[in-house]
Protein backbone atom coordinates (compact mmCIF):
# COMPACT_ATOMS: atom_id res chain seq x y z
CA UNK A 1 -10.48 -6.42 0.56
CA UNK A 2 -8.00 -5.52 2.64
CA UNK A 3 -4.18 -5.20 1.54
CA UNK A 4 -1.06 -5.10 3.46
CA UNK A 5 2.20 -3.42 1.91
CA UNK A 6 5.52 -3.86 3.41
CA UNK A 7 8.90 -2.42 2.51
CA UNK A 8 8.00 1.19 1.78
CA UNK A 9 10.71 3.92 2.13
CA UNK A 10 10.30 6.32 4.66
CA UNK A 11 9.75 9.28 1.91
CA UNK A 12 6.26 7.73 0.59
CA UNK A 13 3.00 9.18 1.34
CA UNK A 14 -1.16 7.95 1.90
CA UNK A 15 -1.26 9.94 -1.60
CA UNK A 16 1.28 7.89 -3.25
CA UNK A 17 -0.02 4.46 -1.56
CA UNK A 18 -3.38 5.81 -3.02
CA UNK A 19 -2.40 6.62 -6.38
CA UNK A 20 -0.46 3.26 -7.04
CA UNK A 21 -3.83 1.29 -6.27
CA UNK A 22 -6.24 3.30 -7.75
CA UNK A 23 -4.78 3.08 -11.19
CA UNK A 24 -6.46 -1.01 -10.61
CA UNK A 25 -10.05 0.35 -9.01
CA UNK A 26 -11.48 2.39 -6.79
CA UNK A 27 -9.77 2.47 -3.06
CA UNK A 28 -11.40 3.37 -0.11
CA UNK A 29 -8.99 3.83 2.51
CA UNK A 30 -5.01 4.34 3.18
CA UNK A 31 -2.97 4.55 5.82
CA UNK A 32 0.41 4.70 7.00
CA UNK A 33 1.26 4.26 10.13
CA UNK A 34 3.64 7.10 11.07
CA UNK A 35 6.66 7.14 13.81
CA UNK A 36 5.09 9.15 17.28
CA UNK A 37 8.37 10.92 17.39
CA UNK A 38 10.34 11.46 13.91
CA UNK A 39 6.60 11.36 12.37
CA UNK A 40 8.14 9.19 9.15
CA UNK A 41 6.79 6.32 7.86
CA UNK A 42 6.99 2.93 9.73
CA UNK A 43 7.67 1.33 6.33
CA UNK A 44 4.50 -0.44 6.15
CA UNK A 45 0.69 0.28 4.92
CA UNK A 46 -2.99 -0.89 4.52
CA UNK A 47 -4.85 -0.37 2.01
CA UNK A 48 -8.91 -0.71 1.60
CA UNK A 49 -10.85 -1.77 -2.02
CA UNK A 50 -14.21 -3.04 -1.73
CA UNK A 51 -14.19 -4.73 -5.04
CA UNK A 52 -12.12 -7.77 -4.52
CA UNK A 53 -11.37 -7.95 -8.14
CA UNK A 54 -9.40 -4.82 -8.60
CA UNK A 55 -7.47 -5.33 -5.29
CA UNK A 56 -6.79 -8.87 -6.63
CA UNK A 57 -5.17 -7.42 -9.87
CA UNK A 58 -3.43 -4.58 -7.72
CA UNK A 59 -1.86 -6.98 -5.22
CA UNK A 60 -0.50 -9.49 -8.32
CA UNK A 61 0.67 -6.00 -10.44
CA UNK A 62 2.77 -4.35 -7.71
CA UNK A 63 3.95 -7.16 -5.43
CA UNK A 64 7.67 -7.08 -5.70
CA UNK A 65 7.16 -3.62 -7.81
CA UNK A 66 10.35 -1.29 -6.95
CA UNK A 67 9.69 2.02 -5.63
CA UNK A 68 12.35 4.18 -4.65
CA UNK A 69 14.71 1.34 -4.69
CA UNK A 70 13.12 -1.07 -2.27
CA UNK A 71 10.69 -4.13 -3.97
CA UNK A 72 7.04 -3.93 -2.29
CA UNK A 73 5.73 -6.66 -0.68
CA UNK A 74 1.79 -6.79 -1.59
CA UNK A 75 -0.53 -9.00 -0.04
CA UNK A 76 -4.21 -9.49 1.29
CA UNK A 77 -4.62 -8.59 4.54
CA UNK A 78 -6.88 -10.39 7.40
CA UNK A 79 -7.06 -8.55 10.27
């Protein structure tokens, strides 16, 4: 499954993104898309879990979860 996250701050990394969700199962992929010219985050992310279970429980756990003082927006993501 594929998972969308919105409202990051501009200090988080792929390693923090990837940390968060694997504590819920094993993730595949992460990215953040960075800024071409400061390089910072663009205060959004995507996330990859193949078993749709554990990205279930990771979306309802940390939607709305605050991290560095903004509340995450988590949600499945069809591209």
């Amino acid at each position: 499954m594929n998972i969308y996250v919105s409202n990051l701050s501009s200090d988080i990394q792929d390693d923090d993104l990837m940390k968060m969700f694997a504590a819920y199962g094993p993730v595949q992929s992460v990215e953040i898309p960075k800024d071409i010219f400061s390089g910072e985050s663009r205060g959004f992310g995507f996330i990859e879990m193949n078993d749709n279970i554990a990205a279930q429980k990771a979306i309802d756990a940390l939607h709305e979860v605050e991290v560095d003082s903004l509340s995450l927006s988590v949600q499945q993501y069809n591209n």
